[in-house]
PDB file of N, CA and C in Angstrom:
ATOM      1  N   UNK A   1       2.559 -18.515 -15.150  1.00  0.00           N
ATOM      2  CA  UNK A   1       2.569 -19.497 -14.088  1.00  0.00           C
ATOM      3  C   UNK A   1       1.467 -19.158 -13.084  1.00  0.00           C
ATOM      4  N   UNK A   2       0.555 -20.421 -12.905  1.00  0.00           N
ATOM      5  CA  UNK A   2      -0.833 -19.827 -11.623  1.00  0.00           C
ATOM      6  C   UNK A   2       0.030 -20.408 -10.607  1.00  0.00           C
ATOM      7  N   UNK A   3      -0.372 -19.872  -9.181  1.00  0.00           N
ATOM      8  CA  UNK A   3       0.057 -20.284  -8.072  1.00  0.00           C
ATOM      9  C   UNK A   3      -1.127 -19.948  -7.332  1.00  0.00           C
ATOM     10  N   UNK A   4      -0.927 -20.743  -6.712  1.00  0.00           N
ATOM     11  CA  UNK A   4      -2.475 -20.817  -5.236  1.00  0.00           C
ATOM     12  C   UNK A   4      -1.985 -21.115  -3.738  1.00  0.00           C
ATOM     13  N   UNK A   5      -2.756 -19.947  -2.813  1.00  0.00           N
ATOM     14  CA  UNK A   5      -2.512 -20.316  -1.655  1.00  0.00           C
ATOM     15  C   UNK A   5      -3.765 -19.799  -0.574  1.00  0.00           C
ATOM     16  N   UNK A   6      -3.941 -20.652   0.208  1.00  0.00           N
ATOM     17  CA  UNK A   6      -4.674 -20.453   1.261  1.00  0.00           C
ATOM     18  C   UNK A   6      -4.813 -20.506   2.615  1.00  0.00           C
ATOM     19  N   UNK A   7      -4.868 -19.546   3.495  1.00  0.00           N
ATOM     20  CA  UNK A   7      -4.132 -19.247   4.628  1.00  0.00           C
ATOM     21  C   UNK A   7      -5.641 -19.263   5.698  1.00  0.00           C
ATOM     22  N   UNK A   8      -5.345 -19.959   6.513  1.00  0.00           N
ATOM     23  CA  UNK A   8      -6.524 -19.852   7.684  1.00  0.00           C
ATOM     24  C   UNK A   8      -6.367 -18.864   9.110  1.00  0.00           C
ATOM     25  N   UNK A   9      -7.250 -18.431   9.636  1.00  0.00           N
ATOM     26  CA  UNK A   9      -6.752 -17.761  10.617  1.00  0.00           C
ATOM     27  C   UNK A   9      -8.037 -17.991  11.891  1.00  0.00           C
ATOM     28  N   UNK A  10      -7.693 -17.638  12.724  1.00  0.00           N
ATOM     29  CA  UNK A  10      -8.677 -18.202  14.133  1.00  0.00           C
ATOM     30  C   UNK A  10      -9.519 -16.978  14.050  1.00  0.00           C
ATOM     31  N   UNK A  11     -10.781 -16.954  14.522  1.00  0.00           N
ATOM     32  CA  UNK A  11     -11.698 -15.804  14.630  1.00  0.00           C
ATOM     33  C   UNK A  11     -11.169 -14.835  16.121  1.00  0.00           C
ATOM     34  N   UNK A  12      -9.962 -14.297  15.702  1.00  0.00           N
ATOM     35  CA  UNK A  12      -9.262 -13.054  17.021  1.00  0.00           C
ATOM     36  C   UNK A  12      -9.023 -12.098  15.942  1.00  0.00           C
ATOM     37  N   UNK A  13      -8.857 -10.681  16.701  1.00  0.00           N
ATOM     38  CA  UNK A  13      -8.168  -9.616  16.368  1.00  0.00           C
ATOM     39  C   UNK A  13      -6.841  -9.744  16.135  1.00  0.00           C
ATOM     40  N   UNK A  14      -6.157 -10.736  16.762  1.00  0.00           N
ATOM     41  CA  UNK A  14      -4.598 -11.027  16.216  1.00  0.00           C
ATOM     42  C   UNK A  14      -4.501 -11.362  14.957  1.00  0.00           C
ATOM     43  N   UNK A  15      -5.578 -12.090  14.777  1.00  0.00           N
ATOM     44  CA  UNK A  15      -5.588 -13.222  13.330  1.00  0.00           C
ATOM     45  C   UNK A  15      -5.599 -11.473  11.953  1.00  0.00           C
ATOM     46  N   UNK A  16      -5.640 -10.450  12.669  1.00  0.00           N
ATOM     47  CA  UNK A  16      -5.727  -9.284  11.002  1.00  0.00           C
ATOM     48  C   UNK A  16      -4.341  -9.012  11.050  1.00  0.00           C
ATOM     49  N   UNK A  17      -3.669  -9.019  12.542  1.00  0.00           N
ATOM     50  CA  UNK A  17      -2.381  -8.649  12.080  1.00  0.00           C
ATOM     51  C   UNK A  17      -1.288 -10.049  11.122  1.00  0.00           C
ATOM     52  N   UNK A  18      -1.839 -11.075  11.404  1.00  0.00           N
ATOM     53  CA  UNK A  18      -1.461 -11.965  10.803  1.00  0.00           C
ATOM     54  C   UNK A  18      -1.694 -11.887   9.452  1.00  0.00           C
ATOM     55  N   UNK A  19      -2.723 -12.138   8.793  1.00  0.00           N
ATOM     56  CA  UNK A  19      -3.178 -12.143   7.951  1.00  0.00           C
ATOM     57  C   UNK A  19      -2.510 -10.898   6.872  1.00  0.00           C
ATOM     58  N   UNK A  20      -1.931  -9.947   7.379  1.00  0.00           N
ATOM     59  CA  UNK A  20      -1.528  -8.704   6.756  1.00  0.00           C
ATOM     60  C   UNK A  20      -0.332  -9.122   6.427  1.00  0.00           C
ATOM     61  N   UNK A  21       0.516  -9.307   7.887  1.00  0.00           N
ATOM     62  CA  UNK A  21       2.264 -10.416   7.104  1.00  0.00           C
ATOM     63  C   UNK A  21       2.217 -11.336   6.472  1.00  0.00           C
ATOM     64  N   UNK A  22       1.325 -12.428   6.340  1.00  0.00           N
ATOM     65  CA  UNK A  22       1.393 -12.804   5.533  1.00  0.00           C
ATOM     66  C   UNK A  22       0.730 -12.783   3.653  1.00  0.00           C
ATOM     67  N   UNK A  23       0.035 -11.407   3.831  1.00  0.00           N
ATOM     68  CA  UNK A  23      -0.369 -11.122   2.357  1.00  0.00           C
ATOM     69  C   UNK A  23       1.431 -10.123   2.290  1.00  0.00           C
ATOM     70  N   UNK A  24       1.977  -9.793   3.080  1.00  0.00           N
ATOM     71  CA  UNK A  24       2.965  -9.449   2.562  1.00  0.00           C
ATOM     72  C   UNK A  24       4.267  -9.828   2.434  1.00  0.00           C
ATOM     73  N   UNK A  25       4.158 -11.063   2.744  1.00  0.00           N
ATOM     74  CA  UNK A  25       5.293 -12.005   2.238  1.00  0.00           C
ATOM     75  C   UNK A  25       5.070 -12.571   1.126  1.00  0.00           C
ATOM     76  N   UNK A  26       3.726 -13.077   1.097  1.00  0.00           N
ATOM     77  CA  UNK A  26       3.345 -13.403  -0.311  1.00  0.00           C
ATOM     78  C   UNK A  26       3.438 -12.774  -1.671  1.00  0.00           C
ATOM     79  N   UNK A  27       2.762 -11.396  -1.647  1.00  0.00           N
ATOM     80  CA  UNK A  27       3.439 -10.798  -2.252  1.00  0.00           C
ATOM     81  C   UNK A  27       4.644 -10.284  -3.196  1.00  0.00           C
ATOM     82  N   UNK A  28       5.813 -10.148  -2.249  1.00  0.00           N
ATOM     83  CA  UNK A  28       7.135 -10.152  -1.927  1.00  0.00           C
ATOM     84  C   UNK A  28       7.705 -11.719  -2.616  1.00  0.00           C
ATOM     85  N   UNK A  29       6.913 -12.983  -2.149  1.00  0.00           N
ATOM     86  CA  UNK A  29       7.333 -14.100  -2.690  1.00  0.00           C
ATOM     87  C   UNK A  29       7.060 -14.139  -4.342  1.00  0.00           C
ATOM     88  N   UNK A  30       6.187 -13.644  -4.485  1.00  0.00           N
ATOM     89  CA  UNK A  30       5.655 -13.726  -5.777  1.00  0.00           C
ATOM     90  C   UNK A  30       5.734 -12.575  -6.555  1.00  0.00           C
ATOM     91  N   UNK A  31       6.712 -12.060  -6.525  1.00  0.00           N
ATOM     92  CA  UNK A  31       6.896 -10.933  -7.535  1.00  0.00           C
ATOM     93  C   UNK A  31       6.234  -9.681  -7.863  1.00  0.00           C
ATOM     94  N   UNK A  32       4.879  -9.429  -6.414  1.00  0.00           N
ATOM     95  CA  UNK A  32       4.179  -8.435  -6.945  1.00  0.00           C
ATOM     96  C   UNK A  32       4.651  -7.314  -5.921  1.00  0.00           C
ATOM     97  N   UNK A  33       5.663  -6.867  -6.045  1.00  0.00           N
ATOM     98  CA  UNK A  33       5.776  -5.710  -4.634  1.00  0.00           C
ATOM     99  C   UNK A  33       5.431  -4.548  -5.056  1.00  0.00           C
ATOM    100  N   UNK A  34       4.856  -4.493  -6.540  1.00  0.00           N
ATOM    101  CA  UNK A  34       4.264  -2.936  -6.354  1.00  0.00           C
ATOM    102  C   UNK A  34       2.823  -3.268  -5.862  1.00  0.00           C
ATOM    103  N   UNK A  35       2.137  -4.473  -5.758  1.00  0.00           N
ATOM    104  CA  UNK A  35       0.800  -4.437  -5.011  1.00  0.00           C
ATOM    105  C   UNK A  35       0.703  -5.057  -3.727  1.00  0.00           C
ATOM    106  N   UNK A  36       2.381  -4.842  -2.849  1.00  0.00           N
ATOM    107  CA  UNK A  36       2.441  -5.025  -1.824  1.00  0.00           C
ATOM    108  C   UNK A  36       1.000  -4.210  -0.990  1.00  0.00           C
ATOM    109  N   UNK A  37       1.008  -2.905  -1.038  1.00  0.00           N
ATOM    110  CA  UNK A  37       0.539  -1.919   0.237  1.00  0.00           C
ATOM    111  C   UNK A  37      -0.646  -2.273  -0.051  1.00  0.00           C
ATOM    112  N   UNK A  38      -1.800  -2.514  -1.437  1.00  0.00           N
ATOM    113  CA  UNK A  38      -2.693  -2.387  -1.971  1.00  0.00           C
ATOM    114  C   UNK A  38      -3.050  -3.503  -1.276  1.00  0.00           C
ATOM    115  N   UNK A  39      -2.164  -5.121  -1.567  1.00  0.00           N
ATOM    116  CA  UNK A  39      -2.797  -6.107  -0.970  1.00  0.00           C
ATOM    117  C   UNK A  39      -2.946  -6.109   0.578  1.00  0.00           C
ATOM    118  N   UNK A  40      -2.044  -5.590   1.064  1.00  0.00           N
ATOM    119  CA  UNK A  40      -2.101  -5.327   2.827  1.00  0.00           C
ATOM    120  C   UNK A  40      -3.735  -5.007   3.025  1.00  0.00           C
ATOM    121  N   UNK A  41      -3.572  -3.642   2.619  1.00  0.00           N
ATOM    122  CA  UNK A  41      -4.939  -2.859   2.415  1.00  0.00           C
ATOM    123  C   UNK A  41      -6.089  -3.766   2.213  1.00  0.00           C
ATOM    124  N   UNK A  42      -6.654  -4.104   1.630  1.00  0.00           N
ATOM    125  CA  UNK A  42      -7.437  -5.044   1.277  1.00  0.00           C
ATOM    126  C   UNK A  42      -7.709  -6.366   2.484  1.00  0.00           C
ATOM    127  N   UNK A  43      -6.782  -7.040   2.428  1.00  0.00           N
ATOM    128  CA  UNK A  43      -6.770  -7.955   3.037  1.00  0.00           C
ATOM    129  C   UNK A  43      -7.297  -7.306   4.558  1.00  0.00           C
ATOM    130  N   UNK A  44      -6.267  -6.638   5.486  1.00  0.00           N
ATOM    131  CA  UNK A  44      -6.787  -6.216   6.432  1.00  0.00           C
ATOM    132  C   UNK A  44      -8.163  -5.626   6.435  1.00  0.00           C
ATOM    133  N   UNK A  45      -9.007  -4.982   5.856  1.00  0.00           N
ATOM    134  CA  UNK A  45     -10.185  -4.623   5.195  1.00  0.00           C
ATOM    135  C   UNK A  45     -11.232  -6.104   5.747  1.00  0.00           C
ATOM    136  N   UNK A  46     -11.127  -6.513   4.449  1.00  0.00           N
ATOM    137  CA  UNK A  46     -11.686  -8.089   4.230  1.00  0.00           C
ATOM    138  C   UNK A  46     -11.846  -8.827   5.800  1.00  0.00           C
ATOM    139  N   UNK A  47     -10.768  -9.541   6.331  1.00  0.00           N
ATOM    140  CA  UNK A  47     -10.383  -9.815   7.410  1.00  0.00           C
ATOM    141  C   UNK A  47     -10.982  -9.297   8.646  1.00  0.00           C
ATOM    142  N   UNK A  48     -10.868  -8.242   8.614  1.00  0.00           N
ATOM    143  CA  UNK A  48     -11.344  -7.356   9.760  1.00  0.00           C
ATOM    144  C   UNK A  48     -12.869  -7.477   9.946  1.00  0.00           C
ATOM    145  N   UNK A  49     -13.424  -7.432   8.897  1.00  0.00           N
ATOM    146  CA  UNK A  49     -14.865  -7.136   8.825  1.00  0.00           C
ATOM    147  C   UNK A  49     -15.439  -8.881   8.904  1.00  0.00           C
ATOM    148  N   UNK A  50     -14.636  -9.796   8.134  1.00  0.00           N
ATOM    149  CA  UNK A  50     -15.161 -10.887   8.328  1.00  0.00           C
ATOM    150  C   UNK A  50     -15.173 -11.094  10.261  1.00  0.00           C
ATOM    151  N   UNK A  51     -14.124 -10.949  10.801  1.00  0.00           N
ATOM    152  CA  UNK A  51     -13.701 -10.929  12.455  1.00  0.00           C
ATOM    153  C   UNK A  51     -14.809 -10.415  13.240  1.00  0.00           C
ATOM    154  N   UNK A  52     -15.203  -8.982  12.530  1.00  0.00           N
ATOM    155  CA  UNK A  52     -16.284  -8.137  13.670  1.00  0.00           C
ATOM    156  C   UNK A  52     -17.732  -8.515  13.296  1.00  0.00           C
ATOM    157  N   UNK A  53     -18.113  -8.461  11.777  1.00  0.00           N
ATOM    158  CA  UNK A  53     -19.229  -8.672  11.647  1.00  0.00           C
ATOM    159  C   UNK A  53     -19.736  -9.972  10.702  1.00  0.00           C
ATOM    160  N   UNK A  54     -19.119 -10.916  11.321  1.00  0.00           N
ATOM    161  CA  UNK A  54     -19.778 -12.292  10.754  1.00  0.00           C
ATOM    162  C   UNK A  54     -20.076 -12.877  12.255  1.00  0.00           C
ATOM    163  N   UNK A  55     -21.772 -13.248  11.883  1.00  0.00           N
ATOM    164  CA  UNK A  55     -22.519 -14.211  12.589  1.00  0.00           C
ATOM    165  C   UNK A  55     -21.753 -15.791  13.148  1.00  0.00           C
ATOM    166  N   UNK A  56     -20.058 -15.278  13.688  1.00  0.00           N
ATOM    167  CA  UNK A  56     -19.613 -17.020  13.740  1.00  0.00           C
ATOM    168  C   UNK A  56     -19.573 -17.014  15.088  1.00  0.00           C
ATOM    169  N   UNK A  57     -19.373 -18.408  15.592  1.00  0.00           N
ATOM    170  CA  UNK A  57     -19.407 -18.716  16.706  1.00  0.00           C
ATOM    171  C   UNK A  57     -18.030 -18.328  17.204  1.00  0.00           C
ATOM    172  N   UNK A  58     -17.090 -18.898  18.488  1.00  0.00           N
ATOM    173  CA  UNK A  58     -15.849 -17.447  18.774  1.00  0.00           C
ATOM    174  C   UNK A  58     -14.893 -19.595  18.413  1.00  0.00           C
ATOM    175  N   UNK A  59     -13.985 -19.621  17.972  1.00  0.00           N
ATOM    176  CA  UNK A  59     -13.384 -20.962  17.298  1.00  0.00           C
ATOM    177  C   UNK A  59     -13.353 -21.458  16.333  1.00  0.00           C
ATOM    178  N   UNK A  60     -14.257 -20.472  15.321  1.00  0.00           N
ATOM    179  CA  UNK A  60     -14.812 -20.858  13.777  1.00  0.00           C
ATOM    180  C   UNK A  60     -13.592 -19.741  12.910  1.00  0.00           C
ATOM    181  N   UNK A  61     -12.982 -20.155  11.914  1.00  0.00           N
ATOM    182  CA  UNK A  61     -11.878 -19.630  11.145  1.00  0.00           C
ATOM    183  C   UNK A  61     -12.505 -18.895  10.202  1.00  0.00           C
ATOM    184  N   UNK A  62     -11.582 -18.177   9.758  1.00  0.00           N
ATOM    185  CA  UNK A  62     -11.741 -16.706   8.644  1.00  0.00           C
ATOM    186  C   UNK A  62     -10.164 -17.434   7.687  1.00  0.00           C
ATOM    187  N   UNK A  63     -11.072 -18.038   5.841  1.00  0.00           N
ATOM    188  CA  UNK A  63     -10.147 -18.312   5.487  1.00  0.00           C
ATOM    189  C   UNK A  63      -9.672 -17.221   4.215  1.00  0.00           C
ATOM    190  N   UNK A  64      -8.255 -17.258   4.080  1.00  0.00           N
ATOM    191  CA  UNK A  64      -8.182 -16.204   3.129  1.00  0.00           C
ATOM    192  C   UNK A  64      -7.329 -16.746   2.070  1.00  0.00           C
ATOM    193  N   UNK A  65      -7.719 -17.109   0.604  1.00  0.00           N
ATOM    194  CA  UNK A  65      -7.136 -17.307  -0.641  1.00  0.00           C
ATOM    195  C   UNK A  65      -7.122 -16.276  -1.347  1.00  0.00           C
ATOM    196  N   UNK A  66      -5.666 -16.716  -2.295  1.00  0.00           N
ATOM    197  CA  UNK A  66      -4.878 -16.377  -3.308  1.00  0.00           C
ATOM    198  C   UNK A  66      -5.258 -17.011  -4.351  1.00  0.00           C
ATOM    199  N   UNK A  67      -5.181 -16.426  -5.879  1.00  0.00           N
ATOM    200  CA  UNK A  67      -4.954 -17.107  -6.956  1.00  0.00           C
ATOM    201  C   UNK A  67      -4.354 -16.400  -7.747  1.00  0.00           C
ATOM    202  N   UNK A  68      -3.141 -16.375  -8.484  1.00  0.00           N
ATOM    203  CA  UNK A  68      -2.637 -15.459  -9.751  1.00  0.00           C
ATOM    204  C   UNK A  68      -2.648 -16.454 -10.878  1.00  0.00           C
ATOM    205  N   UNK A  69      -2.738 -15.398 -11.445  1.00  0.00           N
ATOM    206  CA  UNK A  69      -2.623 -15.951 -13.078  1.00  0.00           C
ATOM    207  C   UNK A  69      -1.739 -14.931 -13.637  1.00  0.00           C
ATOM    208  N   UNK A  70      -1.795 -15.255 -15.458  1.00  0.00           N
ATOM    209  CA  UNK A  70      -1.388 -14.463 -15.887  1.00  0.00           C
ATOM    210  C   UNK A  70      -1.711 -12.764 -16.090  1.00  0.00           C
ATOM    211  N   UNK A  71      -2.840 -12.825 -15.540  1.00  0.00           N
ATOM    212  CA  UNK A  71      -3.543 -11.639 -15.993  1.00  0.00           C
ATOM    213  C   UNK A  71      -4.057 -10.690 -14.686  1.00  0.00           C
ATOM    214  N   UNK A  72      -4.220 -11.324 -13.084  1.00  0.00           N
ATOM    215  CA  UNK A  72      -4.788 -10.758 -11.952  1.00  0.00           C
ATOM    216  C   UNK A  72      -4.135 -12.083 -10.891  1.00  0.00           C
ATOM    217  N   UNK A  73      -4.235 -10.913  -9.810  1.00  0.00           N
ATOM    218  CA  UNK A  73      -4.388 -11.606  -8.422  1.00  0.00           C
ATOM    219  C   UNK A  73      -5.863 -11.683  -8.221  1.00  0.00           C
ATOM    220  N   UNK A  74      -6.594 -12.703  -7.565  1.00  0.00           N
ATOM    221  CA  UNK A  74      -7.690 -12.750  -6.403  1.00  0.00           C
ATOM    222  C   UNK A  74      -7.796 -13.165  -5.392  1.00  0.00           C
ATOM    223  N   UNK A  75      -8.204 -12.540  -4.740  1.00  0.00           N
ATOM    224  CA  UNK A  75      -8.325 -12.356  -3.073  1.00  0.00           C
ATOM    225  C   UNK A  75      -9.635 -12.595  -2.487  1.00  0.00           C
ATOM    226  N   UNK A  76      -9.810 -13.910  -2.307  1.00  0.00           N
ATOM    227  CA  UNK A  76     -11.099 -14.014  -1.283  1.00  0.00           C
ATOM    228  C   UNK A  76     -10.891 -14.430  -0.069  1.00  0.00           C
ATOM    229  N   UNK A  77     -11.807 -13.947   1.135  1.00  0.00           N
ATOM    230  CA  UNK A  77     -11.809 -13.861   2.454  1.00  0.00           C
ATOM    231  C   UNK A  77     -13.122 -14.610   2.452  1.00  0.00           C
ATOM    232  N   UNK A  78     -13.220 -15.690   3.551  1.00  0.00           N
ATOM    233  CA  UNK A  78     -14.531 -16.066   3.916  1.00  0.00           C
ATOM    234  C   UNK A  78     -14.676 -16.755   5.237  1.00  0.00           C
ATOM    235  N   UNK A  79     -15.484 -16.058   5.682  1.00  0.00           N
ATOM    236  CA  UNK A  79     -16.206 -16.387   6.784  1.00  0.00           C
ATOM    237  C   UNK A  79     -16.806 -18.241   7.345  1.00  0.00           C
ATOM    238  N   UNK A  80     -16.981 -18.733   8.275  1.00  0.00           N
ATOM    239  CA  UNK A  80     -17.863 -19.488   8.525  1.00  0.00           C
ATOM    240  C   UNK A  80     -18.713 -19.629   9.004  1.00  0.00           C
ATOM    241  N   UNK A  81     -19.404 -18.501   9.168  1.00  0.00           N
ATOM    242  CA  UNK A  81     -20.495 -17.647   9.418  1.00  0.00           C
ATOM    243  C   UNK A  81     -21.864 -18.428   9.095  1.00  0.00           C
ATOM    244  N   UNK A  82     -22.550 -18.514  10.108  1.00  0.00           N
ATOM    245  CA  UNK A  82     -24.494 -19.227   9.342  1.00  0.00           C
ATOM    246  C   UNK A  82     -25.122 -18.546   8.761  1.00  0.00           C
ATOM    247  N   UNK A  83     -24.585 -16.837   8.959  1.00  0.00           N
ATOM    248  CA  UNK A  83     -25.648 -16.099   8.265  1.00  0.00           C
ATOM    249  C   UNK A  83     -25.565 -16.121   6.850  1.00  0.00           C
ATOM    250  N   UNK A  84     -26.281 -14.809   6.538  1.00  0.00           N
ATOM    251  CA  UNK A  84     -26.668 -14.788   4.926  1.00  0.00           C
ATOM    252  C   UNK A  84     -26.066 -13.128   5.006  1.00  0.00           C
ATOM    253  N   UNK A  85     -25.085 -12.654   4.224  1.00  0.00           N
ATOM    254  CA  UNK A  85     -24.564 -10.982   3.934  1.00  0.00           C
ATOM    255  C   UNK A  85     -26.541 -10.821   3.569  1.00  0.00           C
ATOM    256  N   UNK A  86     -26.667  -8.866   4.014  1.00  0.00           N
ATOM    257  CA  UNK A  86     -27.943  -8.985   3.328  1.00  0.00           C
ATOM    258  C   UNK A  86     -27.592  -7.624   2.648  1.00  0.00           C
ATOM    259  N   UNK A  87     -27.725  -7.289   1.684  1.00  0.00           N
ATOM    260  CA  UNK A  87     -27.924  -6.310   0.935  1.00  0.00           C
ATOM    261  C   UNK A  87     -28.364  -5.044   1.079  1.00  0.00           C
ATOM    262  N   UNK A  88     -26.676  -4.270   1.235  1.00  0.00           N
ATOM    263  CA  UNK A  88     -27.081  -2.534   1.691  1.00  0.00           C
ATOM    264  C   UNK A  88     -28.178  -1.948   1.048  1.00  0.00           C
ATOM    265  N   UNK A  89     -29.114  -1.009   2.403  1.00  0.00           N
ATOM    266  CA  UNK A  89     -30.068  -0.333   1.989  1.00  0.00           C
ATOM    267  C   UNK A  89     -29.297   0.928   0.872  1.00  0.00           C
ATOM    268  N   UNK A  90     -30.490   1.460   0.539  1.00  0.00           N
ATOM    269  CA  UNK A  90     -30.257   2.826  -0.394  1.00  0.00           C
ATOM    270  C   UNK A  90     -29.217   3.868   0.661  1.00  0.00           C
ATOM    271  N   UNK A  91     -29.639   3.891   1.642  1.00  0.00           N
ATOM    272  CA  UNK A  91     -29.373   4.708   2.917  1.00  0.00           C
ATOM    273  C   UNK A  91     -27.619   4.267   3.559  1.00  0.00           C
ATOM    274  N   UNK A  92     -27.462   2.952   3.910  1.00  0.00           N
ATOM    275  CA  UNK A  92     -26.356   2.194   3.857  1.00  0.00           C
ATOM    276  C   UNK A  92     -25.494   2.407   2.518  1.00  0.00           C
ATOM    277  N   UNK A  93     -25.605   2.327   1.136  1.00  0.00           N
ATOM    278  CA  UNK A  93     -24.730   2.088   0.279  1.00  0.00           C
ATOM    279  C   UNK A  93     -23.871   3.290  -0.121  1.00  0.00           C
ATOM    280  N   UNK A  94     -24.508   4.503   0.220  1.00  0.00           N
ATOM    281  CA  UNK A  94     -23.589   5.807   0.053  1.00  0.00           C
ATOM    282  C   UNK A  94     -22.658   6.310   1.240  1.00  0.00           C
ATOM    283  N   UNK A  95     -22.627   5.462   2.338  1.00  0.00           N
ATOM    284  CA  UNK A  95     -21.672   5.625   2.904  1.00  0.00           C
ATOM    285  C   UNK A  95     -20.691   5.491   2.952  1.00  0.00           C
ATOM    286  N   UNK A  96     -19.782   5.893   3.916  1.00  0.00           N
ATOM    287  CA  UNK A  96     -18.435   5.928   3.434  1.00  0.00           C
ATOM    288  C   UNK A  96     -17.256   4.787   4.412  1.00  0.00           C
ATOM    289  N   UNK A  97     -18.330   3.888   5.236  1.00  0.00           N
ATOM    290  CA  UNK A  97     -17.313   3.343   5.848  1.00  0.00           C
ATOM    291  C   UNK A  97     -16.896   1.547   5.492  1.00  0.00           C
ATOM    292  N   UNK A  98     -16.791   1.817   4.050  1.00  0.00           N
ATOM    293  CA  UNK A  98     -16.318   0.601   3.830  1.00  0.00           C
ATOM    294  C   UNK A  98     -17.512  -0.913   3.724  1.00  0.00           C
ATOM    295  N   UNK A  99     -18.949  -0.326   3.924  1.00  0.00           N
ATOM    296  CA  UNK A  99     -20.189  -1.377   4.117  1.00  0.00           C
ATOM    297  C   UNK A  99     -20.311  -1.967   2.895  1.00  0.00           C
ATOM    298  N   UNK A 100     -20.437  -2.642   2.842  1.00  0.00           N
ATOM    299  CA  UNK A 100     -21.139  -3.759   1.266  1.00  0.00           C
ATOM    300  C   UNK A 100     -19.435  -4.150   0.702  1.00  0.00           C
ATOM    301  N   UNK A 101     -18.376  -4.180   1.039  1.00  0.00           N
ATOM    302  CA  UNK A 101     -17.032  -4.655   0.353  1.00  0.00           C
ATOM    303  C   UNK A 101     -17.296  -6.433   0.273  1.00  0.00           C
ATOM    304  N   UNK A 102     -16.768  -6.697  -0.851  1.00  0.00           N
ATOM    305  CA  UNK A 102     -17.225  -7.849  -1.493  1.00  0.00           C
ATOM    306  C   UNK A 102     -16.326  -8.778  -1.496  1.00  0.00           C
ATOM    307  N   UNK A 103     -15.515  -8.052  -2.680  1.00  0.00           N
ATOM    308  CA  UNK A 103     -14.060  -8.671  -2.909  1.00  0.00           C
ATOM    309  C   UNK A 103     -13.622  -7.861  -3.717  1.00  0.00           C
ATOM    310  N   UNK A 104     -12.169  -8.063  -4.418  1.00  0.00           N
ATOM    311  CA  UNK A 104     -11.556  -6.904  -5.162  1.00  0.00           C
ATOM    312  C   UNK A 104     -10.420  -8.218  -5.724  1.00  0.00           C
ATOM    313  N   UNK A 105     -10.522  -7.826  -7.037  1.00  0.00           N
ATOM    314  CA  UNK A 105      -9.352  -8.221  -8.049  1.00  0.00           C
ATOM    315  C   UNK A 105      -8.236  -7.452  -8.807  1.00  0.00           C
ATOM    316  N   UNK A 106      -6.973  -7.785  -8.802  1.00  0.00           N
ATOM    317  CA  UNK A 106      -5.959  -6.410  -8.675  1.00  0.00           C
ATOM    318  C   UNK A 106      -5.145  -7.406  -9.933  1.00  0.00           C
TER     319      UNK A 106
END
């Protein structure tokens, strides 16, 4: 069975704690509670970074979809951002704080 959902949130710092209850109700709704913590994780991740470092104006939404199938969850976060992501330097990509995160399929 696929199921789809997509959740909007306002460009605030409230909008990650949101965004976290509800990847974990979802979850929980949908039968995956061993990738409860994983999806929290993630999501807040995603979220967060879309919030601090996307080029949006302060009223422009951060939307976040679901899709399962039989085989994976996916999780995309997106911005409404004008910019363009630009591509970690050599110098940037071995770091360790989470820079260049894309998306993740579980």
């Amino acid at each position: 069975m696929e199921r789809t959902e997509q959740a909007r949130y306002s460009r605030h710092r409230a909008s990650v704690k949101a965004s976290r209850t509800r990847a974990r109700q979802l979850a929980n709704e949908w039968g995956l509670a061993d990738l409860v913590d994983d999806l929290v994780l993630v999501v807040d991740e995603l979220v967060t970074n879309a919030i601090i470092h996307a080029t949006t104006a302060n009223g422009r939404e951060v939307s976040v979809s679901y899709h399962l199938d039989a085989v994976r969850l996916r999780v995309e976060v997106r911005d409404t951002g004008d910019g363009v992501p630009a591509p970690a330097s050599p110098a940037r990509a071995t770091r360790t704080t989470g820079e260049g995160s894309s998306s993740s399929t579980y």
